[in-house]
C-alpha atoms as a PDB file:
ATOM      1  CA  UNK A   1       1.769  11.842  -8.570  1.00  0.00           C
ATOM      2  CA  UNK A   2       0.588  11.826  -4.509  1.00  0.00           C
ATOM      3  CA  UNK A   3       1.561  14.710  -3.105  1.00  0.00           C
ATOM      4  CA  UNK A   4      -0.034  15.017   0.635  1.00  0.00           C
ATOM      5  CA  UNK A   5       0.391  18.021   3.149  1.00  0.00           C
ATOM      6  CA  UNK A   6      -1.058  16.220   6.686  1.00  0.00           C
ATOM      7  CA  UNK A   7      -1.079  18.054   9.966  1.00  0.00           C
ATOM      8  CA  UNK A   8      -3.051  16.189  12.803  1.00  0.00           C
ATOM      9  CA  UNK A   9      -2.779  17.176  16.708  1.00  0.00           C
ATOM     10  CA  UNK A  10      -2.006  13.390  18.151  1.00  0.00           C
ATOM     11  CA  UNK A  11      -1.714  13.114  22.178  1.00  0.00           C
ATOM     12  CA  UNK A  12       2.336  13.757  22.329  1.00  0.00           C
ATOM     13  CA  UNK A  13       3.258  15.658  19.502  1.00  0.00           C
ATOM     14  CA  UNK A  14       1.748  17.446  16.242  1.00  0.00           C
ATOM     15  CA  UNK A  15       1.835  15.243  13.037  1.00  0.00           C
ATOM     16  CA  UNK A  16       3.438  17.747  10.150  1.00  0.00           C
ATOM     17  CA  UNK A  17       4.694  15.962   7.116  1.00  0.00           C
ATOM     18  CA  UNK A  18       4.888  16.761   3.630  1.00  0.00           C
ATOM     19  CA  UNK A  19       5.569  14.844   0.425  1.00  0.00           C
ATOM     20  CA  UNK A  20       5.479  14.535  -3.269  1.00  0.00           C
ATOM     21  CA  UNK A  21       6.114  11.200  -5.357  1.00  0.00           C
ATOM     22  CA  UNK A  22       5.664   9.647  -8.415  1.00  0.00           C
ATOM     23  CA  UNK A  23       5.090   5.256  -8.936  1.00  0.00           C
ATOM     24  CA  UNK A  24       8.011   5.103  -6.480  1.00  0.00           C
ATOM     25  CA  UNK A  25       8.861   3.498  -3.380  1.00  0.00           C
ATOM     26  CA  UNK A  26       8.922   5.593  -0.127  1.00  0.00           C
ATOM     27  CA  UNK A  27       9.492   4.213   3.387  1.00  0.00           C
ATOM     28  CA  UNK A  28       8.901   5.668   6.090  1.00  0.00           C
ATOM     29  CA  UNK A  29      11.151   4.426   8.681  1.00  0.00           C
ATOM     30  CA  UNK A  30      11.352   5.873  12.564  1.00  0.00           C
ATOM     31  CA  UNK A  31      10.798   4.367  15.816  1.00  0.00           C
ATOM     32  CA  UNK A  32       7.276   2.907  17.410  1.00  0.00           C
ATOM     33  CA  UNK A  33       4.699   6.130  17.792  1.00  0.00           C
ATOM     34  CA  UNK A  34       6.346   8.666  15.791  1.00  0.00           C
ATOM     35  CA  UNK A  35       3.360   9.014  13.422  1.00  0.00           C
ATOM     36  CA  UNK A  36       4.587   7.275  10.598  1.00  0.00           C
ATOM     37  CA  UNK A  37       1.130   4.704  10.428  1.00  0.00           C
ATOM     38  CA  UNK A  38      -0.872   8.267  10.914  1.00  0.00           C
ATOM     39  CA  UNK A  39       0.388   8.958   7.947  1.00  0.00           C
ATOM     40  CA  UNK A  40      -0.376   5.869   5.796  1.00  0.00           C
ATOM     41  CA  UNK A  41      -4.628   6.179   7.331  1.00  0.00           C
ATOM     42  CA  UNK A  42      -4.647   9.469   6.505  1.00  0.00           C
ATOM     43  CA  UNK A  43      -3.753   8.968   3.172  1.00  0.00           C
ATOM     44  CA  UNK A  44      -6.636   6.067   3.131  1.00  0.00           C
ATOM     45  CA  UNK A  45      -8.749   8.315   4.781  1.00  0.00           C
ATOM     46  CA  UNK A  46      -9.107   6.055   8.074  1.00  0.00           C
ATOM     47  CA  UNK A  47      -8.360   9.363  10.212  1.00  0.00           C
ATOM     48  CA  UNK A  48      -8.945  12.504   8.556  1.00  0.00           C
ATOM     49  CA  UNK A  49      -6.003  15.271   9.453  1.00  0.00           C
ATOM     50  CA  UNK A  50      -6.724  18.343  10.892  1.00  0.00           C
ATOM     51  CA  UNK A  51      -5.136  20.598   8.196  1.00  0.00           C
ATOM     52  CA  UNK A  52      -3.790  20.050   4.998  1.00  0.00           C
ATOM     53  CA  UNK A  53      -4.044  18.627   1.584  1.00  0.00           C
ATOM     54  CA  UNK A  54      -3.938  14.807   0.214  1.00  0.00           C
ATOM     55  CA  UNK A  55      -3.757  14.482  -3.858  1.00  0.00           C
ATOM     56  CA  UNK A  56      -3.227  11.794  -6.123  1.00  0.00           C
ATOM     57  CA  UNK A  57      -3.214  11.701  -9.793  1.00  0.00           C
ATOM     58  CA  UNK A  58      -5.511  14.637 -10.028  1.00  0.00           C
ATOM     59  CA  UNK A  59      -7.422  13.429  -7.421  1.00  0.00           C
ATOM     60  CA  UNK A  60      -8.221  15.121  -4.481  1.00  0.00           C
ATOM     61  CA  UNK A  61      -8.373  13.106  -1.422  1.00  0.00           C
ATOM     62  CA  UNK A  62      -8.588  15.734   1.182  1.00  0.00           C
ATOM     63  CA  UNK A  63      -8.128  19.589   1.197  1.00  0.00           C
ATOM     64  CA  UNK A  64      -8.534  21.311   4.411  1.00  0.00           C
ATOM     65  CA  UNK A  65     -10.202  24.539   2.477  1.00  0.00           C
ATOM     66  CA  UNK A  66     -12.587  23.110   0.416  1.00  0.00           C
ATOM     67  CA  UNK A  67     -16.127  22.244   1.245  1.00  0.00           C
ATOM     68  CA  UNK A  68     -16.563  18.461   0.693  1.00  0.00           C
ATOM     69  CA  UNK A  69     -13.277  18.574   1.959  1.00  0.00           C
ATOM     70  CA  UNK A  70     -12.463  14.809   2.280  1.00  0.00           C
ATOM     71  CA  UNK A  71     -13.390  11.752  -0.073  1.00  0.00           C
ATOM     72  CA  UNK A  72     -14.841   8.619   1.607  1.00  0.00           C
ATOM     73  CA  UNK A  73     -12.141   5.788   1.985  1.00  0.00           C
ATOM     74  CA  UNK A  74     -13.895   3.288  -0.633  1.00  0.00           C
ATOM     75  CA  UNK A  75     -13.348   5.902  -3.594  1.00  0.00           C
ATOM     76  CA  UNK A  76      -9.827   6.396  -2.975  1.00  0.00           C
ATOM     77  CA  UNK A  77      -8.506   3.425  -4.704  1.00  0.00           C
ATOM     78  CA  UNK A  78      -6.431   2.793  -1.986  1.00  0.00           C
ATOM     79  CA  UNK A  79      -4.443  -0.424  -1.084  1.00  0.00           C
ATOM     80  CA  UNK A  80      -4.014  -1.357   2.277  1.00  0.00           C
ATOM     81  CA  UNK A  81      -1.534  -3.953   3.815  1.00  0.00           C
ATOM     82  CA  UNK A  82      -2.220  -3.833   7.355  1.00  0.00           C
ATOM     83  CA  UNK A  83       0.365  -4.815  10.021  1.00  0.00           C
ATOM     84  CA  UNK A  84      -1.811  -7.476  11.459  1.00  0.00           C
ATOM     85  CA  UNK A  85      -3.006  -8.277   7.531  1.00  0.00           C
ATOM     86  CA  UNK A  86      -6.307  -8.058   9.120  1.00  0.00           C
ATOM     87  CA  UNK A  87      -7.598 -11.481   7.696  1.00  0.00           C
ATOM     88  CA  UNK A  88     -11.096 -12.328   7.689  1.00  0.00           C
ATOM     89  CA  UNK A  89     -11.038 -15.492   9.998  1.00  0.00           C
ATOM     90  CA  UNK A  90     -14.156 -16.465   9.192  1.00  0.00           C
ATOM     91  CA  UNK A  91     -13.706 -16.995   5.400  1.00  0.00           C
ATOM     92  CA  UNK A  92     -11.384 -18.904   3.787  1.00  0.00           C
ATOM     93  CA  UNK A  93      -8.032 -17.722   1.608  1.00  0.00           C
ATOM     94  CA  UNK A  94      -9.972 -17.588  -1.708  1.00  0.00           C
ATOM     95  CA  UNK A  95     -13.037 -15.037  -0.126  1.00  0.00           C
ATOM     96  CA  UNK A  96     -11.147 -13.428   1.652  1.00  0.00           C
ATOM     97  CA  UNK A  97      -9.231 -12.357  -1.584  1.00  0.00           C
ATOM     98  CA  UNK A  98     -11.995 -11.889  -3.486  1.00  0.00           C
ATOM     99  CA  UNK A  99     -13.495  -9.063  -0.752  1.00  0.00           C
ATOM    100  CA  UNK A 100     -13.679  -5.525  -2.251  1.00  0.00           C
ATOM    101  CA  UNK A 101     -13.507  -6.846  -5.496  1.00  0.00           C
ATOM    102  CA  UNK A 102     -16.642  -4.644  -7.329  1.00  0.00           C
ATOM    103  CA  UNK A 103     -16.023  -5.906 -11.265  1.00  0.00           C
ATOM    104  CA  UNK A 104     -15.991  -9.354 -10.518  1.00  0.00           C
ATOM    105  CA  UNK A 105     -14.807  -9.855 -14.830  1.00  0.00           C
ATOM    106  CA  UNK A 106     -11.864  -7.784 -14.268  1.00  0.00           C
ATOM    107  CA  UNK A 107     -10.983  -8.072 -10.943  1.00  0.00           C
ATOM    108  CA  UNK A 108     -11.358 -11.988 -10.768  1.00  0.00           C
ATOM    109  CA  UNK A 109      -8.873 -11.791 -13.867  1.00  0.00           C
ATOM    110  CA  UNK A 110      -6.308  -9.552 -11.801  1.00  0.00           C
ATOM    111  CA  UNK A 111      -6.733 -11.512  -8.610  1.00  0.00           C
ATOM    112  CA  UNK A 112      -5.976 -14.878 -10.944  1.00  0.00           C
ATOM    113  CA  UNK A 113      -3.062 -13.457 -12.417  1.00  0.00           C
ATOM    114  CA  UNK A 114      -1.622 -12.758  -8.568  1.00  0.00           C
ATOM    115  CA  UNK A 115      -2.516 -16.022  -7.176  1.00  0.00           C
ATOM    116  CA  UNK A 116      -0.422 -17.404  -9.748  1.00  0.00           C
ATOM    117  CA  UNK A 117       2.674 -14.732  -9.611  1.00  0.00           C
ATOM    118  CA  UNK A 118       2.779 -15.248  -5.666  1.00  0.00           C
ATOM    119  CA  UNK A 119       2.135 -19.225  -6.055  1.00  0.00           C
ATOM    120  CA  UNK A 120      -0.715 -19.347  -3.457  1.00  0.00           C
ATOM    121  CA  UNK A 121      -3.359 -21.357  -5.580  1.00  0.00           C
ATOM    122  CA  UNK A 122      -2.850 -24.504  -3.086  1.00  0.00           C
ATOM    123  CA  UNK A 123      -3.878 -22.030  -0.318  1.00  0.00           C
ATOM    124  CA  UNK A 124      -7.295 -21.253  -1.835  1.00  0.00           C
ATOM    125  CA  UNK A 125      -9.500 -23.648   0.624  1.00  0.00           C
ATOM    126  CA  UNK A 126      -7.626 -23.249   4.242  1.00  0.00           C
ATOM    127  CA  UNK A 127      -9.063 -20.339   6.707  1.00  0.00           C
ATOM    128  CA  UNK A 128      -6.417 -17.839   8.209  1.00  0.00           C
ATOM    129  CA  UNK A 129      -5.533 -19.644  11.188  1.00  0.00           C
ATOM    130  CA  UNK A 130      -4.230 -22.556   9.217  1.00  0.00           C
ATOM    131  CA  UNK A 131      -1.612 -20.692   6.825  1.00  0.00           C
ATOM    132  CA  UNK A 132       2.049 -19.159   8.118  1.00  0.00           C
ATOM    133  CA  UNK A 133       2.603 -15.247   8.913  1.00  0.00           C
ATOM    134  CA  UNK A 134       4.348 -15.463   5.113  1.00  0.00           C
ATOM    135  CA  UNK A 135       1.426 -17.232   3.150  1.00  0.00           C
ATOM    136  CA  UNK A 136      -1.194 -14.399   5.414  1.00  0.00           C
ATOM    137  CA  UNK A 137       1.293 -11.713   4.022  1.00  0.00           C
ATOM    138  CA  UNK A 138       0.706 -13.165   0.759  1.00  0.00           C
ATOM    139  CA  UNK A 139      -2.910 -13.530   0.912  1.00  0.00           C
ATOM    140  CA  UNK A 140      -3.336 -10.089   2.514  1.00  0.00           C
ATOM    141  CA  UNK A 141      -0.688  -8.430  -0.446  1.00  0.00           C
ATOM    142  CA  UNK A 142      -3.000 -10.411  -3.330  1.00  0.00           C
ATOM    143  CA  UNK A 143      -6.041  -8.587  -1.177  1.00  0.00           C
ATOM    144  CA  UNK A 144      -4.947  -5.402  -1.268  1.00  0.00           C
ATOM    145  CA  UNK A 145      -3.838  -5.287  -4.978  1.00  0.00           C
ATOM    146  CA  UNK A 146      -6.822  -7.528  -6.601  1.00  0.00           C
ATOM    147  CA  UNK A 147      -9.088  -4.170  -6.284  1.00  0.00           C
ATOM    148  CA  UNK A 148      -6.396  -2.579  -9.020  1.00  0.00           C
ATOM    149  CA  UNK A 149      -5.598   0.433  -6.315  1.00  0.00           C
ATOM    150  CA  UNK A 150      -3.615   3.732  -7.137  1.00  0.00           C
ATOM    151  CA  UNK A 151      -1.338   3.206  -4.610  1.00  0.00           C
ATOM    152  CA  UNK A 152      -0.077   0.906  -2.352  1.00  0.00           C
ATOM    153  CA  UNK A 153       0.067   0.965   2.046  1.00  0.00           C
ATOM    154  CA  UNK A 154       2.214  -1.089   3.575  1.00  0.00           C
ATOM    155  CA  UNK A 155       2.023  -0.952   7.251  1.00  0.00           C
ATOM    156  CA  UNK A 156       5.212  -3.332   8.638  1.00  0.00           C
ATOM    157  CA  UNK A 157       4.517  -5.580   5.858  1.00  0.00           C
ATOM    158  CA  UNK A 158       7.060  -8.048   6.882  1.00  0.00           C
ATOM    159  CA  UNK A 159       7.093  -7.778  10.647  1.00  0.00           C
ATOM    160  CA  UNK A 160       5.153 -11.531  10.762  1.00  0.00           C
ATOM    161  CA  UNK A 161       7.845 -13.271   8.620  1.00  0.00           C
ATOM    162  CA  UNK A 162      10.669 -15.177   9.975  1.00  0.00           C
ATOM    163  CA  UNK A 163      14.398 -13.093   9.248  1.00  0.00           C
ATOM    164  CA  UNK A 164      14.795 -16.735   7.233  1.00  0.00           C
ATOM    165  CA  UNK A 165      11.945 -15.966   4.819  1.00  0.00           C
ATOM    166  CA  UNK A 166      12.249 -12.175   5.225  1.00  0.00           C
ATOM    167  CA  UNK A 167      14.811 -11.439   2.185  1.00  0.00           C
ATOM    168  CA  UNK A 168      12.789 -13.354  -0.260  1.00  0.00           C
ATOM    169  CA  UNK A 169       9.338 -11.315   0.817  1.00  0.00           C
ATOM    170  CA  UNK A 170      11.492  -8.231   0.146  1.00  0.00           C
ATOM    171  CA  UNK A 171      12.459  -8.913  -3.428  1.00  0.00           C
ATOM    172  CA  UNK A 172       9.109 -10.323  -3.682  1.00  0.00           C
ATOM    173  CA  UNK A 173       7.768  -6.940  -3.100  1.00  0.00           C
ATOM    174  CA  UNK A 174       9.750  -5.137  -5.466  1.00  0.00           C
ATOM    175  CA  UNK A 175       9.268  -7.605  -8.070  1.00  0.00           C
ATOM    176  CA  UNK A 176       4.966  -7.036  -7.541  1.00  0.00           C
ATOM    177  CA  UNK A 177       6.051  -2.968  -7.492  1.00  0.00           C
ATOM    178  CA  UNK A 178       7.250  -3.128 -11.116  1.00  0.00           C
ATOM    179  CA  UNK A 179       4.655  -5.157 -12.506  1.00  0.00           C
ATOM    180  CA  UNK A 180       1.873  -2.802 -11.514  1.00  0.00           C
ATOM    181  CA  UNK A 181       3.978   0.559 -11.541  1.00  0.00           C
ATOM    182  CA  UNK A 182       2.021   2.196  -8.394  1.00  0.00           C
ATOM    183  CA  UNK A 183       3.455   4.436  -5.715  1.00  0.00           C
ATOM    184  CA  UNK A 184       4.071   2.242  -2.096  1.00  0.00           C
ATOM    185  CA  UNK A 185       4.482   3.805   0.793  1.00  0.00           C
ATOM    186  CA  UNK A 186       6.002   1.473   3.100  1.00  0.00           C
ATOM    187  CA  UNK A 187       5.974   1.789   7.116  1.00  0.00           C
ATOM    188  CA  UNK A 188       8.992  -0.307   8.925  1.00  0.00           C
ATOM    189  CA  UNK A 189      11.464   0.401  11.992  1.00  0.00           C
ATOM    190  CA  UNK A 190      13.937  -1.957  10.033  1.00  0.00           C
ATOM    191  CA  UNK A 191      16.594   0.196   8.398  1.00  0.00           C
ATOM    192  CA  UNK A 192      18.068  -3.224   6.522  1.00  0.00           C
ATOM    193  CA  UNK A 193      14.810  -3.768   5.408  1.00  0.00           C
ATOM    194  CA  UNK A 194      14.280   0.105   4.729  1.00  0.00           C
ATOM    195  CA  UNK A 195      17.240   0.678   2.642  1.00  0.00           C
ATOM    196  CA  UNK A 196      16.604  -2.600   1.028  1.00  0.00           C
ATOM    197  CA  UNK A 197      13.081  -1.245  -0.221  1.00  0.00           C
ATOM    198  CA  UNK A 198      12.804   2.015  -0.796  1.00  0.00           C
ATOM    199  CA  UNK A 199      13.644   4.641  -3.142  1.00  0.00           C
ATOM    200  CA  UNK A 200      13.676   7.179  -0.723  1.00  0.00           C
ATOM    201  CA  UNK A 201      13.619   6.887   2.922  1.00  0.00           C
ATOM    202  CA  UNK A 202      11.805   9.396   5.330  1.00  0.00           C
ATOM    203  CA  UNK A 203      13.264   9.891   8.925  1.00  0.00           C
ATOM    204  CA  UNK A 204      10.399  10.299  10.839  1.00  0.00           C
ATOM    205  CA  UNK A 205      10.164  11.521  14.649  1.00  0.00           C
ATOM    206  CA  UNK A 206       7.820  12.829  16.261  1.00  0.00           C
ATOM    207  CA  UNK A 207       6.169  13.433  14.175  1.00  0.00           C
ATOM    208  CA  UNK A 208       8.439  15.794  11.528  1.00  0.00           C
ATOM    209  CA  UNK A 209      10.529  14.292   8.866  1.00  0.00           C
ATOM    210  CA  UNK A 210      14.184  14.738  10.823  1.00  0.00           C
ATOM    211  CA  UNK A 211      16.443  13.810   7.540  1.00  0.00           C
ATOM    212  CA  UNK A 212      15.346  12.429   3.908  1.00  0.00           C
ATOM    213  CA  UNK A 213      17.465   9.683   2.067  1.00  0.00           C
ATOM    214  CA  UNK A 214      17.747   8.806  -1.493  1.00  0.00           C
ATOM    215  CA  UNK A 215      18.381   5.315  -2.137  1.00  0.00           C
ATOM    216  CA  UNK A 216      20.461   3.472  -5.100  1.00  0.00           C
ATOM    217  CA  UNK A 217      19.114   0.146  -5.870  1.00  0.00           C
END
């Protein structure tokens, strides 16, 4: 379970969200600056918040009234799809994949089985700038999951990806959530997309979760 309590002071409004969820899907859907990618690097432990708790399975990520209050990002076991899919330009498909990767006998054996499940072998040898927004997507999802995280960020996973290819992406993703059975949190301003993903849906603004939606898939 990841059950986070995050209050952070940002320049317009006060952050104050709270949540608990099991190997679901939640999205957090509101407009452009309401918080909701706050959230998602707090939970990584990019930006730490200025009260609160973050937990998963047991494990506790940050808590406001404890000494040694928050735990470094790179022992969080934390997955993280950035917006931008912040490629390495410099190295190519395959090393890029392969960064973060610390058991190189397991994790070379996870990161084989994804090349193969999202069919980007043939992509192994080209650099960022010669591959499409949906093949970076790709890359950047096979990334973020060859470490074997706990959970799952998704920060406008899909905003890159033409509307043409953007449907197939989408099942794609929930096809890759029930093989590895890990929470996702999901950021997107796309209520199609939104209600197409999640399991629940958070209405953020400013800050504060305005409404909550459970989804049937």
């Amino acid at each position: 379970m990841l059950s986070f309590n995050i209050k952070k002071k940002l320049p317009h409004f006060t952050l104050d969200i709270q949540y608990k969820m099991e190997k679901d899907i939640l999205v957090l859907f509101g407009r452009s600056g309401s918080g909701k990618t706050t959230v998602l690097n707090c939970i990584a432990g990019l930006v730490q918040p200025d009260e609160g708790a973050i937990m998963l399975g047991g494990v506790s990520f940050f808590n406001s009234s404890s000494k040694g209050k928050s735990l470094p990002p790179q022992k969080r076991k934390v997955g993280y799809l950035f917006q931008d899919y912040a490629l390495f330009p410099h190295m190519t498909v395959e090393k890029n994949m392969q960064y973060g990767i610390t058991d190189r006998g397991q994790g070379t054996q996870v990161l084989g089985r994804l090349i193969e499940v999202l069919g980007i072998g043939h992509l192994l040898k080209k650099y960022p700038h010669q591959i499409s927004g949906g093949e970076k997507q790709r890359v950047a999802l096979a990334r973020a999951l060859a470490t074997e995280p706990s959970i799952l960020l998704l920060d406008e996973p899909l905003s890159a990806v033409d509307q043409e290819s953007r449907l197939q992406y989408q099942e794609e993703l929930l096809r890759i959530h029930r093989m590895w059975e890990i929470p996702f949190i999901i950021v997107t301003h796309d209520r199609i997309e939104a209600e197409k993903l999640a399991d629940t849906i958070l209405f953020i603004e400013k800050g504060h979760v305005k409404e909550k939606l459970d989804c049937w898939k």
